[in-house]
PDB file of N, CA and C in Angstrom:
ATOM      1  N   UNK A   1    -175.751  38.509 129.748  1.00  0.00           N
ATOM      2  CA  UNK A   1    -175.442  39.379 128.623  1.00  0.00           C
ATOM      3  C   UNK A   1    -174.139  38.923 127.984  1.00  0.00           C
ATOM      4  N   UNK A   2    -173.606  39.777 127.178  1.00  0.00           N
ATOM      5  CA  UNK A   2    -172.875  39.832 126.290  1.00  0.00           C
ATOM      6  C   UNK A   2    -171.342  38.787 127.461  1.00  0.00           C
ATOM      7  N   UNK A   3    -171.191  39.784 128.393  1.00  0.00           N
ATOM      8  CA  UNK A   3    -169.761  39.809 129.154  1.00  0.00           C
ATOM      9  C   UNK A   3    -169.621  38.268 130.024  1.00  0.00           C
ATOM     10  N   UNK A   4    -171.030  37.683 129.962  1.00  0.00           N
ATOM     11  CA  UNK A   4    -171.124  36.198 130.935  1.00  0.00           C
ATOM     12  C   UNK A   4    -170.065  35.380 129.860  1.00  0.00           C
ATOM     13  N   UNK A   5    -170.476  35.825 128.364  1.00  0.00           N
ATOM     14  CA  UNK A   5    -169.654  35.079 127.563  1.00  0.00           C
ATOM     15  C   UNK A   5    -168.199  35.331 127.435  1.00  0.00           C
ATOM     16  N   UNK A   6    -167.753  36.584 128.225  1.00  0.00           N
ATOM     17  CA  UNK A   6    -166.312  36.406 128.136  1.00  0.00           C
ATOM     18  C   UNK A   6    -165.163  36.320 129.593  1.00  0.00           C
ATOM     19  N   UNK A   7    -164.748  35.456 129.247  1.00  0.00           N
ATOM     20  CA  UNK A   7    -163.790  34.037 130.358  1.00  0.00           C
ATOM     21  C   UNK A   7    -162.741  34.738 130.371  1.00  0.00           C
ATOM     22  N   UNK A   8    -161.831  35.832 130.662  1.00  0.00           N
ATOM     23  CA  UNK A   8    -160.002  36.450 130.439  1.00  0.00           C
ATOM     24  C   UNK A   8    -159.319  34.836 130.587  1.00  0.00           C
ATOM     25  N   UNK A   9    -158.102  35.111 130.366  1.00  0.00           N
ATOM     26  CA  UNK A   9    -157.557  33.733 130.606  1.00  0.00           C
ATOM     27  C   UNK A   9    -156.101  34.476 131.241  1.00  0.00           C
ATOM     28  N   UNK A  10    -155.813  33.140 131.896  1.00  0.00           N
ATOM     29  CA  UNK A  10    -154.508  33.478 132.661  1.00  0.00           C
ATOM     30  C   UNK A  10    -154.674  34.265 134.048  1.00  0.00           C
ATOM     31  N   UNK A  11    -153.605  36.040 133.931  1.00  0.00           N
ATOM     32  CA  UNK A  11    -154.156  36.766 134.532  1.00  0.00           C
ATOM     33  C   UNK A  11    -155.204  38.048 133.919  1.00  0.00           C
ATOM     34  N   UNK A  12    -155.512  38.291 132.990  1.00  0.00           N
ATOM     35  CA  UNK A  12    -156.439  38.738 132.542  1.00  0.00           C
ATOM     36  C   UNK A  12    -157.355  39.866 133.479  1.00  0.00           C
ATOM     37  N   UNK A  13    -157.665  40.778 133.602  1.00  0.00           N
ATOM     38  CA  UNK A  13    -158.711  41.270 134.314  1.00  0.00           C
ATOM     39  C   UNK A  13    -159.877  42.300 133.036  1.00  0.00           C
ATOM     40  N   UNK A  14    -160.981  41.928 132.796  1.00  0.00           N
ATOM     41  CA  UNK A  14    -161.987  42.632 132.140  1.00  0.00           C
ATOM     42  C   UNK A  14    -162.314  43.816 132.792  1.00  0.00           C
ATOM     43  N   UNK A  15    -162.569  45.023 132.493  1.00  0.00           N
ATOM     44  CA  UNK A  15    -162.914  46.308 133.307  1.00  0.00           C
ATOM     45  C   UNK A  15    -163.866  47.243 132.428  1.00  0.00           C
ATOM     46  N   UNK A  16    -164.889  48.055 132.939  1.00  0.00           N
ATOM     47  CA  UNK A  16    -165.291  48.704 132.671  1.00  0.00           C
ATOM     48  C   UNK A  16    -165.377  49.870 132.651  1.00  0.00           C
ATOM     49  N   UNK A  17    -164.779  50.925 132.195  1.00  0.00           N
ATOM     50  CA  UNK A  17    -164.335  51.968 132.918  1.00  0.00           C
ATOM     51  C   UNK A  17    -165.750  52.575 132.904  1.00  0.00           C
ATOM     52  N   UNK A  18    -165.681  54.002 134.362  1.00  0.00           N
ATOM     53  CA  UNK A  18    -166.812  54.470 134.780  1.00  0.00           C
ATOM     54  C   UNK A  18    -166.932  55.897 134.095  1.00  0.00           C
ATOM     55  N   UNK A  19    -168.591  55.658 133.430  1.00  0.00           N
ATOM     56  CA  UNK A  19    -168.081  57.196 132.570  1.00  0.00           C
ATOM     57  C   UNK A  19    -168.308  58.658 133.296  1.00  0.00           C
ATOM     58  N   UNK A  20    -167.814  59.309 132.847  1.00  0.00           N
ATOM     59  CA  UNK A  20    -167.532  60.541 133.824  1.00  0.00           C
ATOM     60  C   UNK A  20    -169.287  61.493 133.131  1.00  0.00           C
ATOM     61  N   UNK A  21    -169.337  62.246 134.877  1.00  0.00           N
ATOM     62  CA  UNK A  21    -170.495  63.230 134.480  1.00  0.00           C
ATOM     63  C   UNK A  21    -170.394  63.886 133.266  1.00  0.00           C
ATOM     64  N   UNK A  22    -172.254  63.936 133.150  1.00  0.00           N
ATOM     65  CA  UNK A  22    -172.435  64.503 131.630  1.00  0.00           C
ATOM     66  C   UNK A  22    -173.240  65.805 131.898  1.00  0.00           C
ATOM     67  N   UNK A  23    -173.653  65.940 133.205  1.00  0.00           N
ATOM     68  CA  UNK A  23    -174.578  67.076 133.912  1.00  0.00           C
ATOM     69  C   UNK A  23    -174.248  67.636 135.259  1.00  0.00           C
ATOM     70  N   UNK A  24    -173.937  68.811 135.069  1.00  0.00           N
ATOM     71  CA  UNK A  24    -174.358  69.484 136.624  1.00  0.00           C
ATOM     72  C   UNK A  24    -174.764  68.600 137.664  1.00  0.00           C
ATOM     73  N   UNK A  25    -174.876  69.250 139.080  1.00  0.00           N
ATOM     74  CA  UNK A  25    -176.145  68.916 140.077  1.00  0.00           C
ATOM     75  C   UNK A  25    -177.385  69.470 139.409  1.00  0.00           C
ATOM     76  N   UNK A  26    -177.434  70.983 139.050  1.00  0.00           N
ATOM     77  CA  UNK A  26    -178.375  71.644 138.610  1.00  0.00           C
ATOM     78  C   UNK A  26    -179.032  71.096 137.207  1.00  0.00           C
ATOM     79  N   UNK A  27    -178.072  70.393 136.432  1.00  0.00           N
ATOM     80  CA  UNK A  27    -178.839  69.860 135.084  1.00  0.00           C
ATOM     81  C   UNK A  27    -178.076  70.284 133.996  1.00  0.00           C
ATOM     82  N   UNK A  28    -177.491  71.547 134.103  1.00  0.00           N
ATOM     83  CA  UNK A  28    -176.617  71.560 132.429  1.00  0.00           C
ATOM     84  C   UNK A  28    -175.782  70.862 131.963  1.00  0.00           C
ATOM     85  N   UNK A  29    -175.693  70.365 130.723  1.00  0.00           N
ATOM     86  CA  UNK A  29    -174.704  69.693 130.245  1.00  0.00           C
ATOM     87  C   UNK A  29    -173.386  70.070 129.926  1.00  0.00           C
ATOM     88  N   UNK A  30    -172.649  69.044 130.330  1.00  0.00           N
ATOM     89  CA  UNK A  30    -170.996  69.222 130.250  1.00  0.00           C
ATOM     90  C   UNK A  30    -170.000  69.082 129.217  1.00  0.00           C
ATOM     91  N   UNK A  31    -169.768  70.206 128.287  1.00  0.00           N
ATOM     92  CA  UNK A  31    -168.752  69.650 126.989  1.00  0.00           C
ATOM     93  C   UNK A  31    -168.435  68.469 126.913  1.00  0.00           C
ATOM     94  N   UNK A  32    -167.923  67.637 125.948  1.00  0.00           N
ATOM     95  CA  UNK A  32    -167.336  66.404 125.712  1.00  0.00           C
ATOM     96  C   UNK A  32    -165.941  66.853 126.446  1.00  0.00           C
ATOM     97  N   UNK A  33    -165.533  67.906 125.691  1.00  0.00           N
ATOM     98  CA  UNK A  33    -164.056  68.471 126.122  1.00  0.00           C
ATOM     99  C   UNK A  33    -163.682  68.884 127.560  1.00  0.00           C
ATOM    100  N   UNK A  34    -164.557  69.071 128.058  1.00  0.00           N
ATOM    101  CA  UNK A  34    -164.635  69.844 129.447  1.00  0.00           C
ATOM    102  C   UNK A  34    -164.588  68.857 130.831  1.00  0.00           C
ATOM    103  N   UNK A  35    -165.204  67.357 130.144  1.00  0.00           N
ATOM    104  CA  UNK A  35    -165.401  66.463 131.218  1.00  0.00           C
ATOM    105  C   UNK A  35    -164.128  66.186 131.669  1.00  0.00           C
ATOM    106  N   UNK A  36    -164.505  65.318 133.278  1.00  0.00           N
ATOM    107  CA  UNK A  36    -162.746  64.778 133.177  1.00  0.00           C
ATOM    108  C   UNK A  36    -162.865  63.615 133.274  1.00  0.00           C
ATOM    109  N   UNK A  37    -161.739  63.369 132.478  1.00  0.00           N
ATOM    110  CA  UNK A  37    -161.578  61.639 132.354  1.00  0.00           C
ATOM    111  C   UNK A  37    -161.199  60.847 133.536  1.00  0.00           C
ATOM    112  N   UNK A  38    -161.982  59.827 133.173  1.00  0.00           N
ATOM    113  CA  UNK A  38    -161.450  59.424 135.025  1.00  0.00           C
ATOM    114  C   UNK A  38    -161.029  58.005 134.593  1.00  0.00           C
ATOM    115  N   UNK A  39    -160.321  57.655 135.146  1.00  0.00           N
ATOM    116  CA  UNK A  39    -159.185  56.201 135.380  1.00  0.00           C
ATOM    117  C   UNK A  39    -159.810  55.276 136.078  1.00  0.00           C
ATOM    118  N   UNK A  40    -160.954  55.549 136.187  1.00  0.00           N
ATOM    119  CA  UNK A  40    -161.405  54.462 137.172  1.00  0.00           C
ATOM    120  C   UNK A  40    -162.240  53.493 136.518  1.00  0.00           C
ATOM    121  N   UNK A  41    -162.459  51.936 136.945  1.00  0.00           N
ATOM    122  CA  UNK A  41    -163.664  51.163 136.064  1.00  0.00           C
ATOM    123  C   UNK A  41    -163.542  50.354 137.427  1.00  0.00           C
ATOM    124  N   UNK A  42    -164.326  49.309 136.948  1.00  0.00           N
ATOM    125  CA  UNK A  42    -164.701  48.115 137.741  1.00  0.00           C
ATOM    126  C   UNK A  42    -164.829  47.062 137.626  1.00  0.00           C
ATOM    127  N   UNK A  43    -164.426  45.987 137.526  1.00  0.00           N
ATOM    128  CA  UNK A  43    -164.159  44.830 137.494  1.00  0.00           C
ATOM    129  C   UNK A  43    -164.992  44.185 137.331  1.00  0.00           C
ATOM    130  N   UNK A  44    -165.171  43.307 135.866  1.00  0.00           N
ATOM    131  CA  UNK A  44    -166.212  42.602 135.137  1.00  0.00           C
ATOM    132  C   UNK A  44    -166.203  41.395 135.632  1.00  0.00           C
ATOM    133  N   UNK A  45    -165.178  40.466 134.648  1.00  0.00           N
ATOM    134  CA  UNK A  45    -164.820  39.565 135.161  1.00  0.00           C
ATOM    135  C   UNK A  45    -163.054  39.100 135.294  1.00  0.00           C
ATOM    136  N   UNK A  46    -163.076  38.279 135.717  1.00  0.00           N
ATOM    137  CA  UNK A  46    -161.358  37.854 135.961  1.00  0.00           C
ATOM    138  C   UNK A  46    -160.502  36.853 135.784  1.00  0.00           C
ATOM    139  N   UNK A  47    -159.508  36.150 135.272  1.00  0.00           N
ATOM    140  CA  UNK A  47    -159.200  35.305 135.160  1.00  0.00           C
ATOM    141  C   UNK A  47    -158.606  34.297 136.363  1.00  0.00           C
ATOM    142  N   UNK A  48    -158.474  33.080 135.782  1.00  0.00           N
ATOM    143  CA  UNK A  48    -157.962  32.148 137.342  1.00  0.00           C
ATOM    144  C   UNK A  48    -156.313  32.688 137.934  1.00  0.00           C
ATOM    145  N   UNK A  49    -155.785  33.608 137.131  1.00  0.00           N
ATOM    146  CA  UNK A  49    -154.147  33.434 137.237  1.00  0.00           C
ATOM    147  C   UNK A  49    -153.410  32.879 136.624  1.00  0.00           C
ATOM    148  N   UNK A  50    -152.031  33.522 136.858  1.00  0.00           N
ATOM    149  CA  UNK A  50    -151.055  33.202 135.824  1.00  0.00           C
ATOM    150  C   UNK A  50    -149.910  32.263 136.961  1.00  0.00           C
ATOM    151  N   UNK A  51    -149.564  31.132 136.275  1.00  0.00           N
ATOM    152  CA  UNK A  51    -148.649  30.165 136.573  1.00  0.00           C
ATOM    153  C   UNK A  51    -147.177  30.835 136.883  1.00  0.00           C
ATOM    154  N   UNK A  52    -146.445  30.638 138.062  1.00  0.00           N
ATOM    155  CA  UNK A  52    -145.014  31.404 138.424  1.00  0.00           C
ATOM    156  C   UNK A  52    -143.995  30.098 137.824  1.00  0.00           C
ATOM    157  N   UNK A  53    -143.062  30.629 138.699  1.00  0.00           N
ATOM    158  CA  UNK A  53    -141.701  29.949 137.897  1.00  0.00           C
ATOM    159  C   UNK A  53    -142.120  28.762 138.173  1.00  0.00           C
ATOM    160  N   UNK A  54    -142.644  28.351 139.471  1.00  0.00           N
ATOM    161  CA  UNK A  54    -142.795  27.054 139.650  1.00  0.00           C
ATOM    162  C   UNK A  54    -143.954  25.911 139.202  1.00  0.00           C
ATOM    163  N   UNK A  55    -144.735  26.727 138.768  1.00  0.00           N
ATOM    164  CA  UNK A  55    -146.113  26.186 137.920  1.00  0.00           C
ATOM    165  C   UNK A  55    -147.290  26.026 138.937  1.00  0.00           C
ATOM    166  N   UNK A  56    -146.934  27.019 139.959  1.00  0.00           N
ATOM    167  CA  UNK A  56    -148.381  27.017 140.811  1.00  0.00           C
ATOM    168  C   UNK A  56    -149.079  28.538 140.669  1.00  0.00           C
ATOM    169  N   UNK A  57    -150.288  28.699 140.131  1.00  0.00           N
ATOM    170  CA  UNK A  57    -151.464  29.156 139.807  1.00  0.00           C
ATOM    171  C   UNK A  57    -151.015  30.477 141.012  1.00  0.00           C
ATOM    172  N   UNK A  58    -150.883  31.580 140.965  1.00  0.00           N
ATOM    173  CA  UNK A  58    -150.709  33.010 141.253  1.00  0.00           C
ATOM    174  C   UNK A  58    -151.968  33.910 141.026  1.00  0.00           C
ATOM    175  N   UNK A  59    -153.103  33.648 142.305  1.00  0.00           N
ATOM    176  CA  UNK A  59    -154.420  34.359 142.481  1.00  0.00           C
ATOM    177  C   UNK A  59    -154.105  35.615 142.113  1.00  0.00           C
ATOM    178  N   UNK A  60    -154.852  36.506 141.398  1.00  0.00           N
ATOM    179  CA  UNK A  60    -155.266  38.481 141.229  1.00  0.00           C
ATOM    180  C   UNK A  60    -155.901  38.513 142.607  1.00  0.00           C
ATOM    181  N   UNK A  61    -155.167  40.084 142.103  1.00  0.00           N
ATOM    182  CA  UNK A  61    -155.058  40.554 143.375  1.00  0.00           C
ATOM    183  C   UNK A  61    -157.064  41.612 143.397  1.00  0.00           C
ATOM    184  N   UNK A  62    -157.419  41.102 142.397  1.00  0.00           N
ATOM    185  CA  UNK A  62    -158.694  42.327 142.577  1.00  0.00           C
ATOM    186  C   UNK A  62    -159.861  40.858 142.231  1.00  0.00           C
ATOM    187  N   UNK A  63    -161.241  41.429 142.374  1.00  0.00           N
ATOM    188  CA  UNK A  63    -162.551  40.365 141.872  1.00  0.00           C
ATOM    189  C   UNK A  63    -163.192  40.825 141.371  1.00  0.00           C
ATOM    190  N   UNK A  64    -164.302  40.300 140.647  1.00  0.00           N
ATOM    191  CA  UNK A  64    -165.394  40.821 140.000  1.00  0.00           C
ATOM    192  C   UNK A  64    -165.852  41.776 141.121  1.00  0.00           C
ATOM    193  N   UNK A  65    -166.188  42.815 140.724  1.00  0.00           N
ATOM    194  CA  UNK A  65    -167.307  44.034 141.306  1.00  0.00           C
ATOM    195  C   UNK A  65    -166.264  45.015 141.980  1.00  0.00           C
ATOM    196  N   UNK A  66    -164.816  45.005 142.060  1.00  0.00           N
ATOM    197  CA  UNK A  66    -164.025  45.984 142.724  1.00  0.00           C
ATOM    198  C   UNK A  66    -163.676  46.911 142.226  1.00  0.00           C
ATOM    199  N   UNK A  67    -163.335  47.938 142.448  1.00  0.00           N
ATOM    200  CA  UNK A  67    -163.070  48.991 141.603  1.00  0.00           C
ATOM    201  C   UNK A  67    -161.568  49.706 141.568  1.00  0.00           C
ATOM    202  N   UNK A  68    -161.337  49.671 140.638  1.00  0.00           N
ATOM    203  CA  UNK A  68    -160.094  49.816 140.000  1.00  0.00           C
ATOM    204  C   UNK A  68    -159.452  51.235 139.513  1.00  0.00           C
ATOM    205  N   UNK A  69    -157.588  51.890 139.717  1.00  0.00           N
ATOM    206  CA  UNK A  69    -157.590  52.561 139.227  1.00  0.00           C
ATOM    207  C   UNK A  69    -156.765  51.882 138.191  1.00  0.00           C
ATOM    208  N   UNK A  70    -157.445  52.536 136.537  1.00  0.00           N
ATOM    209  CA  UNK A  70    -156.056  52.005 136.194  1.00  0.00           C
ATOM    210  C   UNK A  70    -154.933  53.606 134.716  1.00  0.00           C
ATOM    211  N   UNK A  71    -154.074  52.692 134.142  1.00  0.00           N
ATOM    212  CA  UNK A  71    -153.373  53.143 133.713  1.00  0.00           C
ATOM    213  C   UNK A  71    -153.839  54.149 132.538  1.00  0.00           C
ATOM    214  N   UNK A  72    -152.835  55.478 132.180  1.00  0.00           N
ATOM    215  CA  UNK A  72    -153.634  56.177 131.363  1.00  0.00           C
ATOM    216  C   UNK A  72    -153.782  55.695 129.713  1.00  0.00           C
ATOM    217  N   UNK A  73    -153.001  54.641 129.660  1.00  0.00           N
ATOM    218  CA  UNK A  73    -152.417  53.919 128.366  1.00  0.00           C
ATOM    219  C   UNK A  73    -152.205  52.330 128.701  1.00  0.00           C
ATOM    220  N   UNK A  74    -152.625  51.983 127.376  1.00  0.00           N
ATOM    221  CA  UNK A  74    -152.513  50.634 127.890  1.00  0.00           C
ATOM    222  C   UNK A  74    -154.057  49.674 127.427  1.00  0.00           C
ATOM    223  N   UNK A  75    -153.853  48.223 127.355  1.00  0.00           N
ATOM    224  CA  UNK A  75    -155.503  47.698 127.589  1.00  0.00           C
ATOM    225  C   UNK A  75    -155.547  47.402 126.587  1.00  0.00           C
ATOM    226  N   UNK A  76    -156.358  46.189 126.023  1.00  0.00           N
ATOM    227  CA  UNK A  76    -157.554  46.002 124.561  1.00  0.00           C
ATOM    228  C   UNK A  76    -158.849  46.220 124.560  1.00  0.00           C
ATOM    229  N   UNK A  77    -159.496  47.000 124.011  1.00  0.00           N
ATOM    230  CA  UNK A  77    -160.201  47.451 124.128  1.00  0.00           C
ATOM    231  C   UNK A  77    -161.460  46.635 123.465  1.00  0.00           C
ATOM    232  N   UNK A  78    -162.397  46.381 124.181  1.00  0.00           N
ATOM    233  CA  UNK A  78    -163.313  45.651 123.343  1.00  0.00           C
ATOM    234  C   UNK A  78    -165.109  46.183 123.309  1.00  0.00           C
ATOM    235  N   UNK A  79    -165.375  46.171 122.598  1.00  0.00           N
ATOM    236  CA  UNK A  79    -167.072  46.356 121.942  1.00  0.00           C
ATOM    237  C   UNK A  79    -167.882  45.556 122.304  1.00  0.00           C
ATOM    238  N   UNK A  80    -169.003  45.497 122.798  1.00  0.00           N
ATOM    239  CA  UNK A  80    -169.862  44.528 122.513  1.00  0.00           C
ATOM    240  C   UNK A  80    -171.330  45.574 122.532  1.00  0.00           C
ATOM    241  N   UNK A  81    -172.019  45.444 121.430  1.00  0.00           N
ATOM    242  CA  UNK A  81    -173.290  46.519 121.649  1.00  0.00           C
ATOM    243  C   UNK A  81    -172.734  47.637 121.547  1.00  0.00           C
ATOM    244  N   UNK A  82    -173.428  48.708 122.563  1.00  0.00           N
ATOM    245  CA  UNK A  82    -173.102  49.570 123.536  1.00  0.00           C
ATOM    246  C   UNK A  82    -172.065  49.833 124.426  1.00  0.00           C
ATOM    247  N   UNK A  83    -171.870  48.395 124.931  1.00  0.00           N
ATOM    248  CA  UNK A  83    -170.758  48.806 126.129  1.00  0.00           C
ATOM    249  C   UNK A  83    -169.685  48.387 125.739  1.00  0.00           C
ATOM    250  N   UNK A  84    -168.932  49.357 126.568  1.00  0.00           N
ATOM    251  CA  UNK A  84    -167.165  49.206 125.697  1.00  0.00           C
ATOM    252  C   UNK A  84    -166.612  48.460 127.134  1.00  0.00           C
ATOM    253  N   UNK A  85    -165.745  47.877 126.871  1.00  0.00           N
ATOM    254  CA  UNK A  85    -165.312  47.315 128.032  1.00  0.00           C
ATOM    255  C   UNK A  85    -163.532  47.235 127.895  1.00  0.00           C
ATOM    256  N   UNK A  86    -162.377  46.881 128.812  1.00  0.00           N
ATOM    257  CA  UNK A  86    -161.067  46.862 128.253  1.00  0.00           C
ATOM    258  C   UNK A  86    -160.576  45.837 129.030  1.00  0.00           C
ATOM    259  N   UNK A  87    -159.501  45.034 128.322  1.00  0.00           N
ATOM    260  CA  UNK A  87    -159.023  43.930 128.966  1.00  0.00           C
ATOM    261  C   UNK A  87    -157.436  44.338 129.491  1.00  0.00           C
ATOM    262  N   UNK A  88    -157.219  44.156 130.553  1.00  0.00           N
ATOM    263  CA  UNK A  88    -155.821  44.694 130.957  1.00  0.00           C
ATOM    264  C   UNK A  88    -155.255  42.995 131.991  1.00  0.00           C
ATOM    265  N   UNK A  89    -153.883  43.298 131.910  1.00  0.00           N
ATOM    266  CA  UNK A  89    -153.041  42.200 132.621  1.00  0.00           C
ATOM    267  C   UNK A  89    -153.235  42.887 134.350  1.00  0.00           C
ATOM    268  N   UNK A  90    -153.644  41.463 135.293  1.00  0.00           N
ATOM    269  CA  UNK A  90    -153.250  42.363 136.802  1.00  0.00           C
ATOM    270  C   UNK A  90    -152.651  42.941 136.701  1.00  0.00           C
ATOM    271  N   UNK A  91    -151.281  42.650 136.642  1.00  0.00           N
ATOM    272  CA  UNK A  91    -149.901  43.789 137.442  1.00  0.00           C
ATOM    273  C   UNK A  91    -149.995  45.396 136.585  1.00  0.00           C
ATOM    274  N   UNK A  92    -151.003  45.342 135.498  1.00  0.00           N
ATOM    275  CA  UNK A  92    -150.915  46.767 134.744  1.00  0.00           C
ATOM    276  C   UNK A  92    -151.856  47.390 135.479  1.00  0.00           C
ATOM    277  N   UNK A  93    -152.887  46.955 136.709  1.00  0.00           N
ATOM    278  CA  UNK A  93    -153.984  47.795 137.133  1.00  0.00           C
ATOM    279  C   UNK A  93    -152.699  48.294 138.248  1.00  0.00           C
ATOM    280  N   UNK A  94    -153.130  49.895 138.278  1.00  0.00           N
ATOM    281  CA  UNK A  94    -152.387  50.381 139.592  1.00  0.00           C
ATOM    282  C   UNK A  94    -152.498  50.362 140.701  1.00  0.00           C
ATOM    283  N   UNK A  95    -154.193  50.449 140.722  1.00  0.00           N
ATOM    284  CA  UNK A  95    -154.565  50.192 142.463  1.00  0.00           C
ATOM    285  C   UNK A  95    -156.069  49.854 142.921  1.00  0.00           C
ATOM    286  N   UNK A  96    -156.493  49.727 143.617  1.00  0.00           N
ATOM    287  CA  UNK A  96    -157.468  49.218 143.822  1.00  0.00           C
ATOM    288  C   UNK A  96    -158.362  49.898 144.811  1.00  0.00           C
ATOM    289  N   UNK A  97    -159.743  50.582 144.517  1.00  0.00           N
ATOM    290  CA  UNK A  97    -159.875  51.995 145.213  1.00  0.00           C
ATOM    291  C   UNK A  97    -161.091  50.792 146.383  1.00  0.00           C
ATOM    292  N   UNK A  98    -160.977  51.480 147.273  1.00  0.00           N
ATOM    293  CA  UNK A  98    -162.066  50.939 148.425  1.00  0.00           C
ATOM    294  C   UNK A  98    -163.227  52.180 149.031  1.00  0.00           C
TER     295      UNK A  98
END
């Protein structure tokens, strides 16, 4: 799809954030306003790392498919289709949920 075509560069991490319930257990639907926003996505794809003082390549700390908390602000936000996806720097993700 769309996201095979996009490479982050540097440290880069692509994320998807996870959208929050739209229904009950029972089935009713949940205001737009009422939902709660959740901070969480998951890790699309990732870049190779960003070069330190000394010019050796500095692995992320997360991978494709992990799941992420991240910041309430922040990110570029990108379109493709349907799915929205956001590009954030490692050190801006806060933590990394297991």
């Amino acid at each position: 799809a769309a996201t095979k075509r996009i490479v982050p560069l540097f440290d880069r991490v692509l994320v998807q954030k996870i959208k929050p319930v739209e229904r009950t257990a029972s089935g009713l639907f949940i205001p737009e306003k009422a939902q709660e926003s959740l901070n969480e996505a998951v890790v699309i794809a990732v870049g190779p790392g960003a070069p330190d003082k000394d010019g050796a390549i500095r692995p992320l700390a997360v991978k494709e498919g992990d799941r992420v908390l991240l910041p309430p602000f922040g990110g570029n936000a990108l379109k493709f289709g349907q799915d929205e996806y956001t590009l954030y720097r490692d050190s801006e993700l806060l933590a990394k949920l297991e």
